[in-house]
Protein backbone atom coordinates (compact mmCIF):
# COMPACT_ATOMS: atom_id res chain seq x y z
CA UNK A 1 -204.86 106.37 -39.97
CA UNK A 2 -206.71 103.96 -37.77
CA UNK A 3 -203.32 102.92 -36.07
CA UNK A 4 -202.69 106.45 -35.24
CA UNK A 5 -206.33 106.24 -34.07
CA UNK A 6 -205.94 103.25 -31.48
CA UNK A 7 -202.53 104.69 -30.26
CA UNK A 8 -204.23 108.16 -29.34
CA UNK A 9 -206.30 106.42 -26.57
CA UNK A 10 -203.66 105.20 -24.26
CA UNK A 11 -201.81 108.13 -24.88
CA UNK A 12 -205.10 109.92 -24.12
CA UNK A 13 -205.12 107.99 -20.41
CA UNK A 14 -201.52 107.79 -20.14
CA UNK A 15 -201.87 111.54 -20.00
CA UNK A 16 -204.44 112.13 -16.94
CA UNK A 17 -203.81 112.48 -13.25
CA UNK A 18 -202.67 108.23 -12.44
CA UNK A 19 -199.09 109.48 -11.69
CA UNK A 20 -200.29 111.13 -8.45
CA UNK A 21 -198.26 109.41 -5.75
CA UNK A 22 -201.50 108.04 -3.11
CA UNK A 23 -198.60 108.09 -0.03
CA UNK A 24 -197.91 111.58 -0.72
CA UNK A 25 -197.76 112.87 2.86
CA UNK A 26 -200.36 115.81 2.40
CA UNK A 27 -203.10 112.98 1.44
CA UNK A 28 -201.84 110.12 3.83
CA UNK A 29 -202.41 112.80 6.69
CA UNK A 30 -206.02 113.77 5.16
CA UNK A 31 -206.75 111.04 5.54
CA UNK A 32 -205.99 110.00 8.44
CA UNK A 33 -207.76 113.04 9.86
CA UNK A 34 -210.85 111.83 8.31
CA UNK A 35 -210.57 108.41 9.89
CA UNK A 36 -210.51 109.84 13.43
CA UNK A 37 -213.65 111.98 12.50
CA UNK A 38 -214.87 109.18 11.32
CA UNK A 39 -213.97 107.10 14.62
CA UNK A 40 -215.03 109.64 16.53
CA UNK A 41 -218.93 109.70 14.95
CA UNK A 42 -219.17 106.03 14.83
CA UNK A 43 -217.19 105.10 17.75
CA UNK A 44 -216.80 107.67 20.15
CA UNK A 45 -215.43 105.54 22.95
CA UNK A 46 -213.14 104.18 21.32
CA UNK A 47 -211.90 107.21 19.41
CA UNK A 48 -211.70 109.17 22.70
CA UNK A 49 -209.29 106.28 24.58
CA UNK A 50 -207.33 105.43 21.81
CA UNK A 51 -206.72 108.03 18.94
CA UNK A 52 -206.13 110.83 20.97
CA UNK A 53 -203.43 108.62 22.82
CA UNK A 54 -199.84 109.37 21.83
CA UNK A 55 -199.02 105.81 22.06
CA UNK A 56 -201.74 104.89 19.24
CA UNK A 57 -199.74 103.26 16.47
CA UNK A 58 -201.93 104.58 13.53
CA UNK A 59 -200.87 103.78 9.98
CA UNK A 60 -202.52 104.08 6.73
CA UNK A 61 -201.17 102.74 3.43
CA UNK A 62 -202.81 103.03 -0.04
CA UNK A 63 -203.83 100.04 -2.32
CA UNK A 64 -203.29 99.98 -6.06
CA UNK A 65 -205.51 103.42 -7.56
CA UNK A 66 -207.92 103.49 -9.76
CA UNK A 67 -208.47 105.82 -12.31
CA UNK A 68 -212.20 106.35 -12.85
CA UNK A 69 -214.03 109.13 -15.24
CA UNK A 70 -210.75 110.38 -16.30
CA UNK A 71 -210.03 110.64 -12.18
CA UNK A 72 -207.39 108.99 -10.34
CA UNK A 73 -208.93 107.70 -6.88
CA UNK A 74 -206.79 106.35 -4.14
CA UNK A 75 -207.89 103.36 -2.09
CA UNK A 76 -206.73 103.33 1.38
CA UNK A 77 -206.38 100.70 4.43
CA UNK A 78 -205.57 101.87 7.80
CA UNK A 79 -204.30 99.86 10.89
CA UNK A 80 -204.19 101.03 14.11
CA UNK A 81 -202.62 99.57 17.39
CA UNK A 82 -204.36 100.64 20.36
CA UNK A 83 -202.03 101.03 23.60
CA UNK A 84 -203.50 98.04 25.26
CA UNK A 85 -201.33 94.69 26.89
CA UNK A 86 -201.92 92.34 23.63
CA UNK A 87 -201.19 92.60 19.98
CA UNK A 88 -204.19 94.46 18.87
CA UNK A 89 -204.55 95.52 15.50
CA UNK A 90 -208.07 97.21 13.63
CA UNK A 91 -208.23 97.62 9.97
CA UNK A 92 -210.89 97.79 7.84
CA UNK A 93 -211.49 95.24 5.47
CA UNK A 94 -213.02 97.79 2.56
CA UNK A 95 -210.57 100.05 1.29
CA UNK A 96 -211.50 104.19 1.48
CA UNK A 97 -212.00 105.77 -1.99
CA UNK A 98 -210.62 108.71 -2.41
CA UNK A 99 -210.27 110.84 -5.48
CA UNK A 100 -207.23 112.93 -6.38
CA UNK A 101 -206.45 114.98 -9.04
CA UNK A 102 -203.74 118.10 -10.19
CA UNK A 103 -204.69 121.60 -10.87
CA UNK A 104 -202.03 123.20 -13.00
CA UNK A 105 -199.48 121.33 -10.63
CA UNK A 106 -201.73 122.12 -7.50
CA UNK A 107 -202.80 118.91 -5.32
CA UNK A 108 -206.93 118.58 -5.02
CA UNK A 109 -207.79 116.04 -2.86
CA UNK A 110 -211.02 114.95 -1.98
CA UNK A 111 -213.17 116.99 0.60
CA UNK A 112 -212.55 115.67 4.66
CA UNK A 113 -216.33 115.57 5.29
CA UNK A 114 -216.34 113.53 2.01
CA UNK A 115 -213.15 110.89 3.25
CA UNK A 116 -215.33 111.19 6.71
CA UNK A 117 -218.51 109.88 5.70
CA UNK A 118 -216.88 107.11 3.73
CA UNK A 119 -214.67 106.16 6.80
CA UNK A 120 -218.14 106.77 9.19
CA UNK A 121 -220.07 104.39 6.65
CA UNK A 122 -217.07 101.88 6.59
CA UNK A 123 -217.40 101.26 10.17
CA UNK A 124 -221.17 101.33 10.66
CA UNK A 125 -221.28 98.56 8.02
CA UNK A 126 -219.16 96.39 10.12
CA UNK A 127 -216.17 96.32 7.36
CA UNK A 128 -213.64 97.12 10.29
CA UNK A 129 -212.18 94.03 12.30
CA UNK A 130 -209.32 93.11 14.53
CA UNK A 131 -206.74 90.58 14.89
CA UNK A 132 -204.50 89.74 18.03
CA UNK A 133 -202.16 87.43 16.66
CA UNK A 134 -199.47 89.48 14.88
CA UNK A 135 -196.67 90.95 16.25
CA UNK A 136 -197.15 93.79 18.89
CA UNK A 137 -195.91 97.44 18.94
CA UNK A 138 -193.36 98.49 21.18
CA UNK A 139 -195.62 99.98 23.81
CA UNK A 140 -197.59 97.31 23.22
CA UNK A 141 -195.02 94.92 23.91
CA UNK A 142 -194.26 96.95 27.42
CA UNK A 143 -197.91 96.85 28.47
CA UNK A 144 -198.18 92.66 27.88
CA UNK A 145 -194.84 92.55 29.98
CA UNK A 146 -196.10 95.16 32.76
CA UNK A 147 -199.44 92.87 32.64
CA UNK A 148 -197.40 89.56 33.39
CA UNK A 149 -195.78 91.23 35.90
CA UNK A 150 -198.81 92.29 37.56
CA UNK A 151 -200.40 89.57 37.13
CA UNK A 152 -197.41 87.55 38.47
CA UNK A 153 -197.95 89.89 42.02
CA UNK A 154 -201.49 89.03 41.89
CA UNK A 155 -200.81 85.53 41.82
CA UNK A 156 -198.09 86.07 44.60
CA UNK A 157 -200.33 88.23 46.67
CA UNK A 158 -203.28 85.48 46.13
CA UNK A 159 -201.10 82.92 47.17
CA UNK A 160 -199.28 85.00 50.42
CA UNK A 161 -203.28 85.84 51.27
CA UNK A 162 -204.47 81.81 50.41
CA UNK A 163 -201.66 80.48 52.73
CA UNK A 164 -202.71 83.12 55.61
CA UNK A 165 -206.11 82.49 55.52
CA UNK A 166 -205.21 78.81 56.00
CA UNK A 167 -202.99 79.28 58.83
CA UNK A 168 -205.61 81.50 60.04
CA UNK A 169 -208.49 79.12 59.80
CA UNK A 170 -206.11 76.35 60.84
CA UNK A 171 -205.29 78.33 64.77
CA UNK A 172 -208.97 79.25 64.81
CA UNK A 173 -209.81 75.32 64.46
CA UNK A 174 -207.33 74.53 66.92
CA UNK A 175 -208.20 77.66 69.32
CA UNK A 176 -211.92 76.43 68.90
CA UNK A 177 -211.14 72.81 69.44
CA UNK A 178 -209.61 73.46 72.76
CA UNK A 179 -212.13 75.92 73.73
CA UNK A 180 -214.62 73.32 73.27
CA UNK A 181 -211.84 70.68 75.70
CA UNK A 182 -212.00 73.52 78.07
CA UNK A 183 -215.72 74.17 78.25
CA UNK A 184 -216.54 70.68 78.40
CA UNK A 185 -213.94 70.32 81.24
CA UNK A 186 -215.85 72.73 82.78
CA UNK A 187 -219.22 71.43 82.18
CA UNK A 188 -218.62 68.21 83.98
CA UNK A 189 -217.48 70.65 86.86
CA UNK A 190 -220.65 72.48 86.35
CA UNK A 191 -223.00 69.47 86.66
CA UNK A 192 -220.99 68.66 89.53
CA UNK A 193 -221.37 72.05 91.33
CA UNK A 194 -224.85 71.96 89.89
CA UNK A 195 -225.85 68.42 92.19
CA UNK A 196 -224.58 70.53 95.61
CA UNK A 197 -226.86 73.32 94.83
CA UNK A 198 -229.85 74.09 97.07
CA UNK A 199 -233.44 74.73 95.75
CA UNK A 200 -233.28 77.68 98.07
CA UNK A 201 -229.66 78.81 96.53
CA UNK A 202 -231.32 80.21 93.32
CA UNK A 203 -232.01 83.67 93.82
CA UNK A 204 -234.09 86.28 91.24
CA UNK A 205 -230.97 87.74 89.16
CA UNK A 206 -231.03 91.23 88.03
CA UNK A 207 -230.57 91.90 84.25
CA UNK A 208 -227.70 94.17 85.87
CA UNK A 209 -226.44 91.09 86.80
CA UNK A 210 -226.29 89.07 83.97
CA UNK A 211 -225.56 91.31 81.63
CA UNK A 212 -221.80 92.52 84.34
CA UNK A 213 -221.47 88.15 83.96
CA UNK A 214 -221.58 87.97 80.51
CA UNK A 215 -219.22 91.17 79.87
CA UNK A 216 -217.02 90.28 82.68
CA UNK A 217 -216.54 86.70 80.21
CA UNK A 218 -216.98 88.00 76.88
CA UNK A 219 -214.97 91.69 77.26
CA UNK A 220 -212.24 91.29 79.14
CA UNK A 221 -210.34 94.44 78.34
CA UNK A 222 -212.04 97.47 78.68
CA UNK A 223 -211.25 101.50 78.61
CA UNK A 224 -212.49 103.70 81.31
CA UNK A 225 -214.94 104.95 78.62
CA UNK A 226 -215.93 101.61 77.45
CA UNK A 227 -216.86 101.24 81.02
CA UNK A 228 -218.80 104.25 81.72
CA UNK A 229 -220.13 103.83 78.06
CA UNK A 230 -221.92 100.43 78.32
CA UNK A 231 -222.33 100.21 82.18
CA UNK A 232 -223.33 103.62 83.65
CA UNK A 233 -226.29 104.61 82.22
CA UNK A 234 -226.16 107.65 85.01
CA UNK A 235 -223.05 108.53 83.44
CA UNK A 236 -223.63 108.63 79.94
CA UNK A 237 -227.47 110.16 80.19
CA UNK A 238 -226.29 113.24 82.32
CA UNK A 239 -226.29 116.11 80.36
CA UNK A 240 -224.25 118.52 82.63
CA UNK A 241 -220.61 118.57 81.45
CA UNK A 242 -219.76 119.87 85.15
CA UNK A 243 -222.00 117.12 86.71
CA UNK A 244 -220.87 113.97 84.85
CA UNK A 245 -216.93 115.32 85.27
CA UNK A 246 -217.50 115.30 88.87
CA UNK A 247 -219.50 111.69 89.23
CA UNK A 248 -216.81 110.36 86.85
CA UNK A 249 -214.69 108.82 88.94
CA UNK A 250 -216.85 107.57 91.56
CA UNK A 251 -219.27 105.79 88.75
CA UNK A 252 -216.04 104.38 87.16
CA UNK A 253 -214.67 102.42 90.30
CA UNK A 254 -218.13 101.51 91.00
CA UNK A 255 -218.59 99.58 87.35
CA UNK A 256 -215.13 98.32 87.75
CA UNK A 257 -215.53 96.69 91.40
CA UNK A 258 -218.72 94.97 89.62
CA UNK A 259 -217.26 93.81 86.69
CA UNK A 260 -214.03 92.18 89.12
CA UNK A 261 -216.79 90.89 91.18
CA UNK A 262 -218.27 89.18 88.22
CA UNK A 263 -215.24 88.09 86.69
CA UNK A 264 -214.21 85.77 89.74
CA UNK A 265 -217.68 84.56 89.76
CA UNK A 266 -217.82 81.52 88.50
CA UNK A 267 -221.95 80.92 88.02
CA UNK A 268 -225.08 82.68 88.77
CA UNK A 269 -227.87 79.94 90.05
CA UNK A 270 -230.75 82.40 88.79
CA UNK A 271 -234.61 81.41 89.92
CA UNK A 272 -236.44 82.39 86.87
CA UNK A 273 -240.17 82.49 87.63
CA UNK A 274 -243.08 82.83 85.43
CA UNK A 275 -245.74 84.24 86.90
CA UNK A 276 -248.52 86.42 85.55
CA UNK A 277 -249.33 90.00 87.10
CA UNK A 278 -253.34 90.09 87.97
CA UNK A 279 -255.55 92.35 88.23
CA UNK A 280 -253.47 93.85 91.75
CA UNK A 281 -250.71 95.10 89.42
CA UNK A 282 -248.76 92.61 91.31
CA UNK A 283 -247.04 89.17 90.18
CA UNK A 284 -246.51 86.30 92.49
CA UNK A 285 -243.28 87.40 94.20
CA UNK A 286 -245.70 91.25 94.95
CA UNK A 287 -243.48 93.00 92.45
CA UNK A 288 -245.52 95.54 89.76
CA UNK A 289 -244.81 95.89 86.24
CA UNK A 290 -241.75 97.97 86.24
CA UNK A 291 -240.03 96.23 88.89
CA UNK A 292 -240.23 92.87 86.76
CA UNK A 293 -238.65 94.78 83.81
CA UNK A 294 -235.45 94.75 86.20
CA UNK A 295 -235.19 91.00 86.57
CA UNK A 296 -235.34 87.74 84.64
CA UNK A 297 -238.48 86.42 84.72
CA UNK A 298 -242.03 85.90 82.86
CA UNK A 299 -245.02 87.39 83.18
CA UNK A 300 -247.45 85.09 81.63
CA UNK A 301 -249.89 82.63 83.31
CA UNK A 302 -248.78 78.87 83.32
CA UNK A 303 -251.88 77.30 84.43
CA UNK A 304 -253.68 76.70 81.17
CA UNK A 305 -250.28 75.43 80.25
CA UNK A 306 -249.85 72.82 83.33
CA UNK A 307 -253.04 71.18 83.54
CA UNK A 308 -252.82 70.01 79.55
CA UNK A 309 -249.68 67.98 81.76
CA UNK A 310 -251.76 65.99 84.57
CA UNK A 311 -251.51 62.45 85.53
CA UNK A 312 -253.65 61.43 87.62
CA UNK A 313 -251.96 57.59 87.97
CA UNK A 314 -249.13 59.32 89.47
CA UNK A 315 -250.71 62.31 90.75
CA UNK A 316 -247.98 64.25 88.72
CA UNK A 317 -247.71 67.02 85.86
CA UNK A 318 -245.94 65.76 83.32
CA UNK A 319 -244.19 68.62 81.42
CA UNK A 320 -243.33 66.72 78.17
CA UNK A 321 -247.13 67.14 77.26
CA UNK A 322 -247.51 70.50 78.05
CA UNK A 323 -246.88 73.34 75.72
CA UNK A 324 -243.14 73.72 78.20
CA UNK A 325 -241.79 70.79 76.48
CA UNK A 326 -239.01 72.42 75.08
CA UNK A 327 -237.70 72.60 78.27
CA UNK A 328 -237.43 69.02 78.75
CA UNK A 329 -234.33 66.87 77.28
CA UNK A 330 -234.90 64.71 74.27
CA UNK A 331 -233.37 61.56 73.60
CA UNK A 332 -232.30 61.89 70.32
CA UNK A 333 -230.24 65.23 71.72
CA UNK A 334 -231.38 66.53 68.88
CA UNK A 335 -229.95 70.06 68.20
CA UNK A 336 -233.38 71.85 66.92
CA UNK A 337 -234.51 71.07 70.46
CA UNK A 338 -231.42 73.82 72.06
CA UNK A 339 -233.66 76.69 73.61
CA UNK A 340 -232.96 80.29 74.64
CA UNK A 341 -234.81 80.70 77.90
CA UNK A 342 -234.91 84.44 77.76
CA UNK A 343 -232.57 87.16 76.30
CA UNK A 344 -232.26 89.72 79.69
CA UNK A 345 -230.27 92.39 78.75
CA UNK A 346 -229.93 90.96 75.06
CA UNK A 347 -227.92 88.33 76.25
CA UNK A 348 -229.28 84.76 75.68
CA UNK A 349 -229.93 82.37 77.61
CA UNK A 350 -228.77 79.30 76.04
CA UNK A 351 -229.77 75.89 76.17
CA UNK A 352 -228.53 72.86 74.79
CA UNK A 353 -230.59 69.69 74.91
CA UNK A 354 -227.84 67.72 76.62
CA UNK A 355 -228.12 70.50 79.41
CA UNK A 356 -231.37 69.98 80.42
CA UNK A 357 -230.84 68.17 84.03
CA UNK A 358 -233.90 67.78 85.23
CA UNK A 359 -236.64 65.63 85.37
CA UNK A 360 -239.94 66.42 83.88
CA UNK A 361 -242.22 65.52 85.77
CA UNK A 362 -243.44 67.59 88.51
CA UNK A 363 -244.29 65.43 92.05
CA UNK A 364 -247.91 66.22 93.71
CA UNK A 365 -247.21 63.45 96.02
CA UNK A 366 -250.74 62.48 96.61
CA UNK A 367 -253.94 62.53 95.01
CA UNK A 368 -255.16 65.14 97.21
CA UNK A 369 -252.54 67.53 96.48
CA UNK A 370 -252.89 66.67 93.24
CA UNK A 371 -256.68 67.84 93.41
CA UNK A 372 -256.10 71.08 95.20
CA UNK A 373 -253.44 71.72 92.39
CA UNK A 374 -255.83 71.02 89.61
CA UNK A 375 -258.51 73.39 91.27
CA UNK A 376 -256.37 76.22 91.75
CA UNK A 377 -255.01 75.89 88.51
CA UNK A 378 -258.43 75.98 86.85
CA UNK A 379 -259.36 79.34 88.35
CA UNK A 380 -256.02 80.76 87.90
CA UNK A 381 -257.27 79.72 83.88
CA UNK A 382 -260.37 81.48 84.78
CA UNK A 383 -258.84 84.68 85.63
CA UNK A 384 -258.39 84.34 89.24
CA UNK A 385 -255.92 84.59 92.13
CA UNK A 386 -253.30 84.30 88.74
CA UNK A 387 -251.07 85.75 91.04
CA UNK A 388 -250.50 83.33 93.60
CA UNK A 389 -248.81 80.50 91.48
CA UNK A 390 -245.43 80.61 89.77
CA UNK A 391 -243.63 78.15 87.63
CA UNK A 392 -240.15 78.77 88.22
CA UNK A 393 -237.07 77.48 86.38
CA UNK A 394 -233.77 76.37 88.36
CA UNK A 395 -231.28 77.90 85.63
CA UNK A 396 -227.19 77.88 86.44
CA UNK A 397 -225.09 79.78 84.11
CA UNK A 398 -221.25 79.01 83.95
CA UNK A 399 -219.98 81.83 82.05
CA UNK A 400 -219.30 79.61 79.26
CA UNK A 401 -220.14 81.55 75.74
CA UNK A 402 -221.97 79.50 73.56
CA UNK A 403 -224.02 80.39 70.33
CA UNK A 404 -223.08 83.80 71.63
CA UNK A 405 -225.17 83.78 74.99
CA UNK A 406 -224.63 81.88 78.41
CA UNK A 407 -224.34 78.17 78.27
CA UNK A 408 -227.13 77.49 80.65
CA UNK A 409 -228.52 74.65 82.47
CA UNK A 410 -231.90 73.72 83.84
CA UNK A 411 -231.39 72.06 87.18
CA UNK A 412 -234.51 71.90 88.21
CA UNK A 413 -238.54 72.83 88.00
CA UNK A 414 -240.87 73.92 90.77
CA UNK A 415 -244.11 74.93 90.87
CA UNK A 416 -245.52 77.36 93.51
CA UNK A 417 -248.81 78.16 94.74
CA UNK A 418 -250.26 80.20 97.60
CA UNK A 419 -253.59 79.42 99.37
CA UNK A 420 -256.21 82.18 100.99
CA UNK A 421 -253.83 82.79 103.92
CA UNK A 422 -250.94 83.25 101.43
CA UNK A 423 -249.87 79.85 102.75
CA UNK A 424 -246.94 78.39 100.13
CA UNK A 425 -246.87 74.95 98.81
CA UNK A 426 -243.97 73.90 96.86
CA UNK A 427 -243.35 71.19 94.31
CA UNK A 428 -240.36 70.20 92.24
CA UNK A 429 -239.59 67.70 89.76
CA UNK A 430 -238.72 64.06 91.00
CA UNK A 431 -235.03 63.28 90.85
C-alpha cells in the first residue's frame, strides 16, 4: 500500500498545469504588452523613442517554469534592440513571474496590470542593463554604417573647412604683411612731407572733414544710398517724400565730389587747439559752444596743466612733466604709450609712440617771456582771460588705417597767448 502511496504524488503533480507551453504566442504577446506599460511608467522617454518605433527589435523568451502551489508560473527575459547606430541590447537581469494555468482547456494567464507592475518594479530596482558588444540588428547594422558615413563627411568637411581657413589666414598674413611694407613706405614719405610743412599750413579741420578722409580710405565702394545714407544728413532727416526726391540728385553729386576730393588727398595737416570757452561764451579762436562741436578741438583750460612743466634754467615748459605727457615720445617706444588724440566723428585719432615728431619742450626764449608766460598762465588758473591762450597740437594724418582710426602724427606743439590789446605771441617746441 505505501508504494501505491509514494507513486500517487508525482502522479498527483505530473497531473497539474506544467505542460503549458510559456512561448505560446497568446502569453509571449501579454507579455510583451505589459513590458511596454511597464517601460512606459518607469521610463517614459525611453518607451516613447524606442518601443513605439517599428524598427525596435523586441524579443521575449521564457526561462525554465516553475510550478508553485499547484500553479505553473512562467519566467520571462526580454531583450530589446533600440534603432540606434551601435549594438544595443537591454534585458533585464530578473526574470518576470508569471502564472499560467488551464480552465477546462481555456488559457488563464496572469492579469496585464499584474505582468505590469512586476515589469514597472523590475526596472525601478535597477535589474535592467545593457550591453553593446554583441552582434547588431539589421537596422542597427544600417544606422552604424550611415553613422561612419557621416561621420566620414564630417571629417571631410572639417578637413575642406581646416585647409580653407589656413589658406585664408595664410593671404590675410601675407595681405597684412604687405600692408604694413606699404604703410611704412608711406610713413617715411609722410615724415618727409611732414619736415616741408609750415606752422601756418595746419588749418582747424572740420569733423566733416575727417570723417569724408577716413571714408574716402576705409569705403571705397559705395551705393548712391550708402552715400546719401552716411553723408547727407539733409537727405536722410527730410521727411517730405516729394522734397528729398527732388534734392536727391543734387545732394548725391555733392557727397560724391567730396568724397573724390578726399580720396586724392593724400593728408590733412589739422591744427587741433585746446582752448577753454570763458565766461564770453567764446574760446580762443572767438568761436561759441556749438561752433566748436563742428571742429576738432578741446575745450578745456591748459594752464594749470603747463605751469606743473616750467623750467626756469631754460626758460622753457617742459611737457614730459606735465599732465600732456602722453603726447611726448618715449624711449622705450613702448606700445601702452600709443594715444588717440580725439575721436571727431567717431573716428580716432591714432597715435603711435614712434609717431610722435616733436620735441617736448616748449621755447620761451628768454626769461622775460618766460615770466609774462607764467603770469598769464596763473590767472588763466584763476579763472581769468582763459580765453586768450591755446595749446594747439600740429597733427598730420596720412590716410593710413591703423587700430581702426587715422595713423596720425604730432609734428609739432605751440602755445598761444593774447595780451590786453589781443596782441598774439606764439611759441613752439625747439627742433
Amino acid at each position: 500500500m505505501r508504494k501505491i502511496l509514494f507513486l500517487s504524488i508525482p502522479l498527483a503533480l505530473s497531473g497539474c498545469d506544467s505542460n503549458i507551453d510559456c512561448n505560446d504566442p497568446t502569453i509571449i504577446s501579454k507579455v510583451k504588452d505589459a513590458v511596454i506599460s511597464g517601460f512606459s511608467m518607469a521610463e517614459p522617454v525611453f518607451a516613447g523613442s524606442f518601443l513605439s518605433n517599428k524598427e525596435t527589435s523586441f524579443e521575449i523568451t521564457s526561462k525554465e517554469p516553475q510550478v508553485l502551489n499547484g500553479v505553473q508560473q512562467c519566467n520571462f527575459l526580454f531583450k530589446i534592440r533600440p534603432p540606434v547606430a551601435s549594438a544595443s541590447e537591454i534585458y533585464n537581469t530578473k526574470p518576470i513571474p508569471v502564472d499560467v494555468s488551464k480552465d477546462n482547456d481555456s488559457l488563464v494567464i496572469d492579469t496585464h496590470d499584474n505582468i505590469t507592475k512586476k515589469v514597472y518594479d523590475i526596472i525601478k530596482s535597477h535589474n535592467i542593463t545593457e550591453r553593446n558588444d554583441g552582434e547588431p540588428t539589421k537596422y542597427q547594422q544600417k544606422l552604424i554604417e550611415e553613422s561612419k558615413e557621416k561621420e566620414k563627411e564630417k571629417l571631410e568637411k572639417e578637413r575642406i573647412e581646416k585647409e580653407n581657413q589656413e589658406k585664408l589666414e595664410r593671404e590675410r598674413k601675407i595681405a597684412q604683411e604687405n600692408y604694413e611694407k606699404e604703410a611704412e613706405k608711406k610713413r617715411e614719405s609722410s615724415i618727409s612731407k611732414i619736415k616741408s610743412i609750415n606752422s601756418g599750413d595746419y588749418k582747424l579741420t572740420s569733423i566733416n572733414d575727417i570723417v569724408f578722409f577716413y571714408s574716402a580710405k576705409k569705403l571705397p565702394n559705395l551705393t548712391d544710398e550708402q552715400y546719401l545714407q552716411y553723408f547727407s544728413p539733409a537727405y536722410t532727416n527730410e521727411r517730405d517724400i516729394f522734397k528729398k526726391d527732388e534734392m536727391k540728385d543734387a545732394e548725391l553729386e555733392r557727397v560724391k565730389l567730396t568724397f573724390d576730393k578726399m580720396k586724392a588727398t593724400e593728408g590733412l595737416s589739422i591744427m587741433y587747439p585746446i582752448s577753454s570757452i570763458g565766461y564770453s561764451n567764446k574760446n580762443y579762436f572767438g568761436m561759441n559752444n556749438g561752433e566748436t562741436h563742428s571742429y576738432a578741438m578741446s575745450d578745456n583750460d591748459p594752464s594749470r596743466k603747463l605751469i606743473d612743466g616750467f623750467d626756469l634754467s631754460n626758460n622753457t615748459i617742459d611737457l614730459s612733466k606735465t599732465r600732456y605727457s602722453s603726447f611726448c615720445k618715449i624711449e622705450n617706444d613702448s606700445p601702452e604709450n600709443d594715444i588717440v588724440i580725439d575721436s571727431p566723428g567717431r573716428v580716432d585719432l591714432s597715435v603711435k609712440n614712434k609717431n610722435k615728431l616733436s620735441s617736448c619742450i616748449l621755447d620761451l626764449n628768454n626769461r622775460e617771456n618766460a615770466r609774462e608766460v607764467y603770469e598769464q598762465l596763473s590767472k588763466s588758473d584763476a579763472g581769468y582771460n582763459s580765453t586768450k591762450i591755446a595749446f594747439i597740437l600740429d597733427l598730420y594724418t596720412d590716410g593710413v588705417l591703423e587700430n581702426d582710426g587715422l595713423r596720425t602724427y604730432i609734428s609739432n606743439f605751440e602755445l598761444r597767448l593774447k595780451d590786453k590789446g589781443n596782441q598774439e605771441k606764439t611759441y613752439t617746441t625747439k627742433k
